[in-house]
PDB file of N, CA and C in Angstrom:
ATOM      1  N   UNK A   1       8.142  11.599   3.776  1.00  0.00           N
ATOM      2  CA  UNK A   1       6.907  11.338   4.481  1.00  0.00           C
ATOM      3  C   UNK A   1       6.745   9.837   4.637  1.00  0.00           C
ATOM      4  N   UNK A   2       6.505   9.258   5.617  1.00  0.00           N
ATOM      5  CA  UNK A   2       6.280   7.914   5.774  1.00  0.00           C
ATOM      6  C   UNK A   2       4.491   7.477   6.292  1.00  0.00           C
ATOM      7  N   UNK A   3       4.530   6.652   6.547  1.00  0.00           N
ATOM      8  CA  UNK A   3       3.127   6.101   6.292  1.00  0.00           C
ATOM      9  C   UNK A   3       2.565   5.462   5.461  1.00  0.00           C
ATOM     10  N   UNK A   4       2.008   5.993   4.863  1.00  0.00           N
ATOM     11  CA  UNK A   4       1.323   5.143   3.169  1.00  0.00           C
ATOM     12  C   UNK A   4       2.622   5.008   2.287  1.00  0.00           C
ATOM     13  N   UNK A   5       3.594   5.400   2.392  1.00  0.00           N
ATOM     14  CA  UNK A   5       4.375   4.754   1.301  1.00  0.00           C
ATOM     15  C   UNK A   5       5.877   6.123   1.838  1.00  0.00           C
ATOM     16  N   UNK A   6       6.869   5.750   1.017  1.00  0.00           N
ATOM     17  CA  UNK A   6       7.841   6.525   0.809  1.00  0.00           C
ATOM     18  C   UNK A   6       8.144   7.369  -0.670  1.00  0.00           C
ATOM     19  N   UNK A   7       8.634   8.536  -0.141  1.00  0.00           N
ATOM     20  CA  UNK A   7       8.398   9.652  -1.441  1.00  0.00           C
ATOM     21  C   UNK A   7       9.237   8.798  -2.838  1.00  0.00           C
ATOM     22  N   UNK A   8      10.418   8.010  -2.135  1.00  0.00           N
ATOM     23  CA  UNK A   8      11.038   7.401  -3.665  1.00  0.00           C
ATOM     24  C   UNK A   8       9.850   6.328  -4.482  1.00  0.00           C
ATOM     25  N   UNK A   9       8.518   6.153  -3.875  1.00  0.00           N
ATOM     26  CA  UNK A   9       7.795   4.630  -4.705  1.00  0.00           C
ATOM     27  C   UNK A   9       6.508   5.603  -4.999  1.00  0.00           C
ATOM     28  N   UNK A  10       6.378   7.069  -4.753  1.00  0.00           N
ATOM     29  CA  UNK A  10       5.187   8.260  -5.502  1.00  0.00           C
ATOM     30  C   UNK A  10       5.457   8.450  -6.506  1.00  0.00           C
ATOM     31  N   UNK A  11       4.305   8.611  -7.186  1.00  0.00           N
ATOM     32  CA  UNK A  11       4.010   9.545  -8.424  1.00  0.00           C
ATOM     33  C   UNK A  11       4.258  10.398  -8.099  1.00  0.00           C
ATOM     34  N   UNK A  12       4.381  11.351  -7.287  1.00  0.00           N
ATOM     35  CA  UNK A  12       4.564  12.788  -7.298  1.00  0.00           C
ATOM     36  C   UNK A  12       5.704  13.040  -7.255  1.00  0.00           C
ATOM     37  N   UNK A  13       6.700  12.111  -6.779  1.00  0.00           N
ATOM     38  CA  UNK A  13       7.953  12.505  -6.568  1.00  0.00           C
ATOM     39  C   UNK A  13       8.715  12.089  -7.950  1.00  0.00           C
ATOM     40  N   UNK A  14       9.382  12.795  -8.655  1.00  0.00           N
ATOM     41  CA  UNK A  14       9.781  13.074  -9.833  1.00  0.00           C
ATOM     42  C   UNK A  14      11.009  13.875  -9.968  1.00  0.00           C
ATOM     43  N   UNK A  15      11.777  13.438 -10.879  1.00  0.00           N
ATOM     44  CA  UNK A  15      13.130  13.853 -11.307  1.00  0.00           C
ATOM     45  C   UNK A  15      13.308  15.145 -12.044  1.00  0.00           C
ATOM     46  N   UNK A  16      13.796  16.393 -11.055  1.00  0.00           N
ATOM     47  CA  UNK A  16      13.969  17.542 -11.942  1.00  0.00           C
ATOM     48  C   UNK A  16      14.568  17.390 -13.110  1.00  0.00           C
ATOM     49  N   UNK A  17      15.453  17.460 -14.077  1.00  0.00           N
ATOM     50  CA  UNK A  17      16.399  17.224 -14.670  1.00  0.00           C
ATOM     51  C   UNK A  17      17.419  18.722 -14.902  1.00  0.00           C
ATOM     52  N   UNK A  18      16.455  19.741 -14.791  1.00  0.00           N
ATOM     53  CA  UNK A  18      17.083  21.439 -15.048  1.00  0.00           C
ATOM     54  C   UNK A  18      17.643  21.669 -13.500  1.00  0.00           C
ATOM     55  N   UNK A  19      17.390  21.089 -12.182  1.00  0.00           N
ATOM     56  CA  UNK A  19      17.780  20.779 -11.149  1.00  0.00           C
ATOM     57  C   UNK A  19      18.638  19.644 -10.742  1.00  0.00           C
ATOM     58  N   UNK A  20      18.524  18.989 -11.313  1.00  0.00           N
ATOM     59  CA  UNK A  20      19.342  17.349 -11.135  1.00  0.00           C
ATOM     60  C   UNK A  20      18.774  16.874  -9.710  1.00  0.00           C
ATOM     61  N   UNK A  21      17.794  16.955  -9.205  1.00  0.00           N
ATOM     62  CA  UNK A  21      17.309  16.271  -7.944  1.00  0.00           C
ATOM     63  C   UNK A  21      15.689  15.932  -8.048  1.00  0.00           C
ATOM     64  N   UNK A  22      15.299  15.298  -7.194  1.00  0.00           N
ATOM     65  CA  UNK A  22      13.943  14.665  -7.097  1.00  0.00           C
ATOM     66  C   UNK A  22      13.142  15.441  -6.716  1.00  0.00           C
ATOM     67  N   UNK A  23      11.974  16.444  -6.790  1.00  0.00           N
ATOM     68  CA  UNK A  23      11.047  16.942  -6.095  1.00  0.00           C
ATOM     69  C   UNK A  23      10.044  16.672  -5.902  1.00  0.00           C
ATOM     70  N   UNK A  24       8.687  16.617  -5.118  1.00  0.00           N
ATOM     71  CA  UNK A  24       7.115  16.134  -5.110  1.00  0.00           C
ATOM     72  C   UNK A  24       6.847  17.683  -5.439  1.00  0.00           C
ATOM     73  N   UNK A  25       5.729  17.093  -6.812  1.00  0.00           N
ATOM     74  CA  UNK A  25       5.112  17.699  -7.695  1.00  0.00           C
ATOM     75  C   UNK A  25       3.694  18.137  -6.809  1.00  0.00           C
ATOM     76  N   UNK A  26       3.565  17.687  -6.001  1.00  0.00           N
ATOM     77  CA  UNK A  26       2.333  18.421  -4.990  1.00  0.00           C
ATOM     78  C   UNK A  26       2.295  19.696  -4.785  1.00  0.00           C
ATOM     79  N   UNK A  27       1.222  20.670  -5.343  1.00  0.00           N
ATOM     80  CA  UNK A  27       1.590  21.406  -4.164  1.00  0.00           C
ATOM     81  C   UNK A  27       0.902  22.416  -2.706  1.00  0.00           C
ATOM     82  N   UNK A  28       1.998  22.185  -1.938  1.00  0.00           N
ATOM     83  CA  UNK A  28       1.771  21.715  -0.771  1.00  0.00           C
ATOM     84  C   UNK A  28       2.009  24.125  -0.629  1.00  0.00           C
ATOM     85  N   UNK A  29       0.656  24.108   1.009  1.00  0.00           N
ATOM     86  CA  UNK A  29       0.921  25.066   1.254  1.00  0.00           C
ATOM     87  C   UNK A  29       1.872  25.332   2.047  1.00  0.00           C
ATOM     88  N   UNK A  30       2.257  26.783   2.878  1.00  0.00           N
ATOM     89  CA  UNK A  30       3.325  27.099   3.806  1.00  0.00           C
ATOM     90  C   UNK A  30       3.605  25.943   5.118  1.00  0.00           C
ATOM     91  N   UNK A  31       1.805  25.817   5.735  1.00  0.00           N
ATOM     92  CA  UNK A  31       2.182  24.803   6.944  1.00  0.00           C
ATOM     93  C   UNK A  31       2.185  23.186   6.333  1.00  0.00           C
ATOM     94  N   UNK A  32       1.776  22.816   4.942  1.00  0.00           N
ATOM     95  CA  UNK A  32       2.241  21.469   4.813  1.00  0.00           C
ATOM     96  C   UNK A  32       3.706  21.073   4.337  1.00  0.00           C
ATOM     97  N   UNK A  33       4.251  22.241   3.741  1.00  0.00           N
ATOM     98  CA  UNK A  33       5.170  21.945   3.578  1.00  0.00           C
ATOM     99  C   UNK A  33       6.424  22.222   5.105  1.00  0.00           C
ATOM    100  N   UNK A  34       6.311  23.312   5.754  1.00  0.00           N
ATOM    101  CA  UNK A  34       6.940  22.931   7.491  1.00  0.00           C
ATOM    102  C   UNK A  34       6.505  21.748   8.145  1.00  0.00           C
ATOM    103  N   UNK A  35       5.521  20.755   7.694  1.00  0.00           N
ATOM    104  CA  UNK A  35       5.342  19.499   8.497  1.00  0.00           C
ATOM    105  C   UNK A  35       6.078  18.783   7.389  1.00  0.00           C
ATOM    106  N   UNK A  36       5.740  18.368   6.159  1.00  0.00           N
ATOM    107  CA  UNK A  36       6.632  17.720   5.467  1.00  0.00           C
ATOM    108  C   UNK A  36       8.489  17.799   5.511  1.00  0.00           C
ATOM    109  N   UNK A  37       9.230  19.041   5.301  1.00  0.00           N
ATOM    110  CA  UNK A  37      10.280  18.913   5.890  1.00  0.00           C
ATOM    111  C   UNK A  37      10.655  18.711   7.121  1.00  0.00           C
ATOM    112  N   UNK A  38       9.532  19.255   8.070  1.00  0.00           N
ATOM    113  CA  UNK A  38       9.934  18.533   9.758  1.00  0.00           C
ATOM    114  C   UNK A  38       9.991  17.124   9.839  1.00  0.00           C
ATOM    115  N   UNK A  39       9.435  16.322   9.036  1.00  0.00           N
ATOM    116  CA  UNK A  39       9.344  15.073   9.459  1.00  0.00           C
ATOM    117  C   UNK A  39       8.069  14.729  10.133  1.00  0.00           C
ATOM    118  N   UNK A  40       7.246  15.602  10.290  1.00  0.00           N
ATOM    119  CA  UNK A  40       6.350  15.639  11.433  1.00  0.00           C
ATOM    120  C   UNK A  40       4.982  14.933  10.444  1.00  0.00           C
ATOM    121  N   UNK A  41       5.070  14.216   9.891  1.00  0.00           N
ATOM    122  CA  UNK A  41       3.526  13.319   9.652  1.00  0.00           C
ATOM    123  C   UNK A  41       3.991  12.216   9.044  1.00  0.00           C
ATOM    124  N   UNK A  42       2.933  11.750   9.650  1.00  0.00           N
ATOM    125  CA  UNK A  42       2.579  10.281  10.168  1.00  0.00           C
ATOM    126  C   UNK A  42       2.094   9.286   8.626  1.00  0.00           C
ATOM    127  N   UNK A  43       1.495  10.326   7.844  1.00  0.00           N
ATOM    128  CA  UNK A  43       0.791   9.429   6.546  1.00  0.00           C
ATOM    129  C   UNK A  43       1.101  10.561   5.603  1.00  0.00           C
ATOM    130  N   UNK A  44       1.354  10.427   4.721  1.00  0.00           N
ATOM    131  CA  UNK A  44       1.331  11.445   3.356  1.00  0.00           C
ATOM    132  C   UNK A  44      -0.079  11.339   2.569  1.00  0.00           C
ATOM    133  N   UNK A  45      -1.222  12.144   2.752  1.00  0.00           N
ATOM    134  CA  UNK A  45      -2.020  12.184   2.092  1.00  0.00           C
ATOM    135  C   UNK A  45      -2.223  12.378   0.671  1.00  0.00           C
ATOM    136  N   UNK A  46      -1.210  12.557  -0.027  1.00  0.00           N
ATOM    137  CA  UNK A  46      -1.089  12.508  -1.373  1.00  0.00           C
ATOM    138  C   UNK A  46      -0.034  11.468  -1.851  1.00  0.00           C
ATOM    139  N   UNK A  47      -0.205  10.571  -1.000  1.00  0.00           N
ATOM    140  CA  UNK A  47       0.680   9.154  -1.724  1.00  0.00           C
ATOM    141  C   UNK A  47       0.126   8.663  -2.933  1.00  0.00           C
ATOM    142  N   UNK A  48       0.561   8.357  -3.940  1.00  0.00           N
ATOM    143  CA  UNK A  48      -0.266   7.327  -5.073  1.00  0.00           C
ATOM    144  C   UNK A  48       0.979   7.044  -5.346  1.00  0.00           C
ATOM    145  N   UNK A  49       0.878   5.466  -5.576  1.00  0.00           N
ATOM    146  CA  UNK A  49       2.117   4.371  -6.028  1.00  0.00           C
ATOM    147  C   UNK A  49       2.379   4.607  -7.441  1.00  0.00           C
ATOM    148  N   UNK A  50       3.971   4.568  -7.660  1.00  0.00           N
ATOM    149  CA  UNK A  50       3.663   4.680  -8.599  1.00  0.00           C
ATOM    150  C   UNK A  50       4.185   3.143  -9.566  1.00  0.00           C
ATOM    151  N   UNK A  51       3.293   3.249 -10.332  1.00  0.00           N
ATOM    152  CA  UNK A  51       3.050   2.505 -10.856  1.00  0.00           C
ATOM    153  C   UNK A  51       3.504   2.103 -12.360  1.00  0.00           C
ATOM    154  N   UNK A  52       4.235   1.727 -13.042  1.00  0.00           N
ATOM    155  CA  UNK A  52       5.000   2.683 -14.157  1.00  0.00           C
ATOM    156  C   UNK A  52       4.408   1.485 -15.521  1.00  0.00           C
ATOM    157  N   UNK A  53       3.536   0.087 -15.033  1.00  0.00           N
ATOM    158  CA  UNK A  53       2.851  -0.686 -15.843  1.00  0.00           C
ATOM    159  C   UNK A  53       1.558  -0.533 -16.084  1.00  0.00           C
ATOM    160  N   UNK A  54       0.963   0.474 -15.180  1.00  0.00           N
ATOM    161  CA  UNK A  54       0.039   1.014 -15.549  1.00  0.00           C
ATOM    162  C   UNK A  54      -0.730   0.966 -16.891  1.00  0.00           C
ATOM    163  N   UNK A  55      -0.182   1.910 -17.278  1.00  0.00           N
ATOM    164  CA  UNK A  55      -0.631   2.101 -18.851  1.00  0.00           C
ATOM    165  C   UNK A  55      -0.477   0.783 -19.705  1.00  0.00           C
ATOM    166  N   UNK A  56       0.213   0.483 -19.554  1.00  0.00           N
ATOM    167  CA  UNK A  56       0.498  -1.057 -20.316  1.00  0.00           C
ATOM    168  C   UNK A  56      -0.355  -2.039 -20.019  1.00  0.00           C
ATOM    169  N   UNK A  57      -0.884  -2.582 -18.971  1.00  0.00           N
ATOM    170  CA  UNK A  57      -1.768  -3.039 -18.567  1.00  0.00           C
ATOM    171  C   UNK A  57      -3.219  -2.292 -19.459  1.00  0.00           C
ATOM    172  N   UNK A  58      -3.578  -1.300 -19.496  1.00  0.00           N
ATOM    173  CA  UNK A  58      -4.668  -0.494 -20.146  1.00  0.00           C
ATOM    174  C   UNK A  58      -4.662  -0.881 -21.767  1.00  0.00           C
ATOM    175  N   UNK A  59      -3.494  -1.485 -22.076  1.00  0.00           N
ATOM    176  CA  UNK A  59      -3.457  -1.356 -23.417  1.00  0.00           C
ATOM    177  C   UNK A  59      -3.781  -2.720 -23.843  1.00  0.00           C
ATOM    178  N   UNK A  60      -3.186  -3.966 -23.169  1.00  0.00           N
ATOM    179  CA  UNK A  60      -3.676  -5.129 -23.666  1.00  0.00           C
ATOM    180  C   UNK A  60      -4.816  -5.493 -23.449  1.00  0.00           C
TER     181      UNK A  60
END
């Protein structure tokens, strides 16, 4: 999904490991997910950066 960001820099997008591939943890119904594999949108409404200093930042 492009727009607000790309699925490799989401939080949602996350490393199976029992799969060995990346999936977004969203979930998305029948027609968001046929626009998401079409390619067909413009912004990913469930983008959030991810952010991996986050928490660390919270702590000092």
């Amino acid at each position: 999904m492009a727009g607000n960001g790309s699925c490799e820099n989401c939080a949602n997008y996350v490393y199976d490991e029992e799969y060995e591939y990346y999936i977004c943890e969203v979930d998305l119904d029948e027609d968001e997910m046929m626009r998401f594999l079409s390619g067909n949108v413009r912004a990913c409404p469930w983008f959030r950066l991810d952010d991996e200093y986050r928490i660390v930042r919270k702590q000092i």
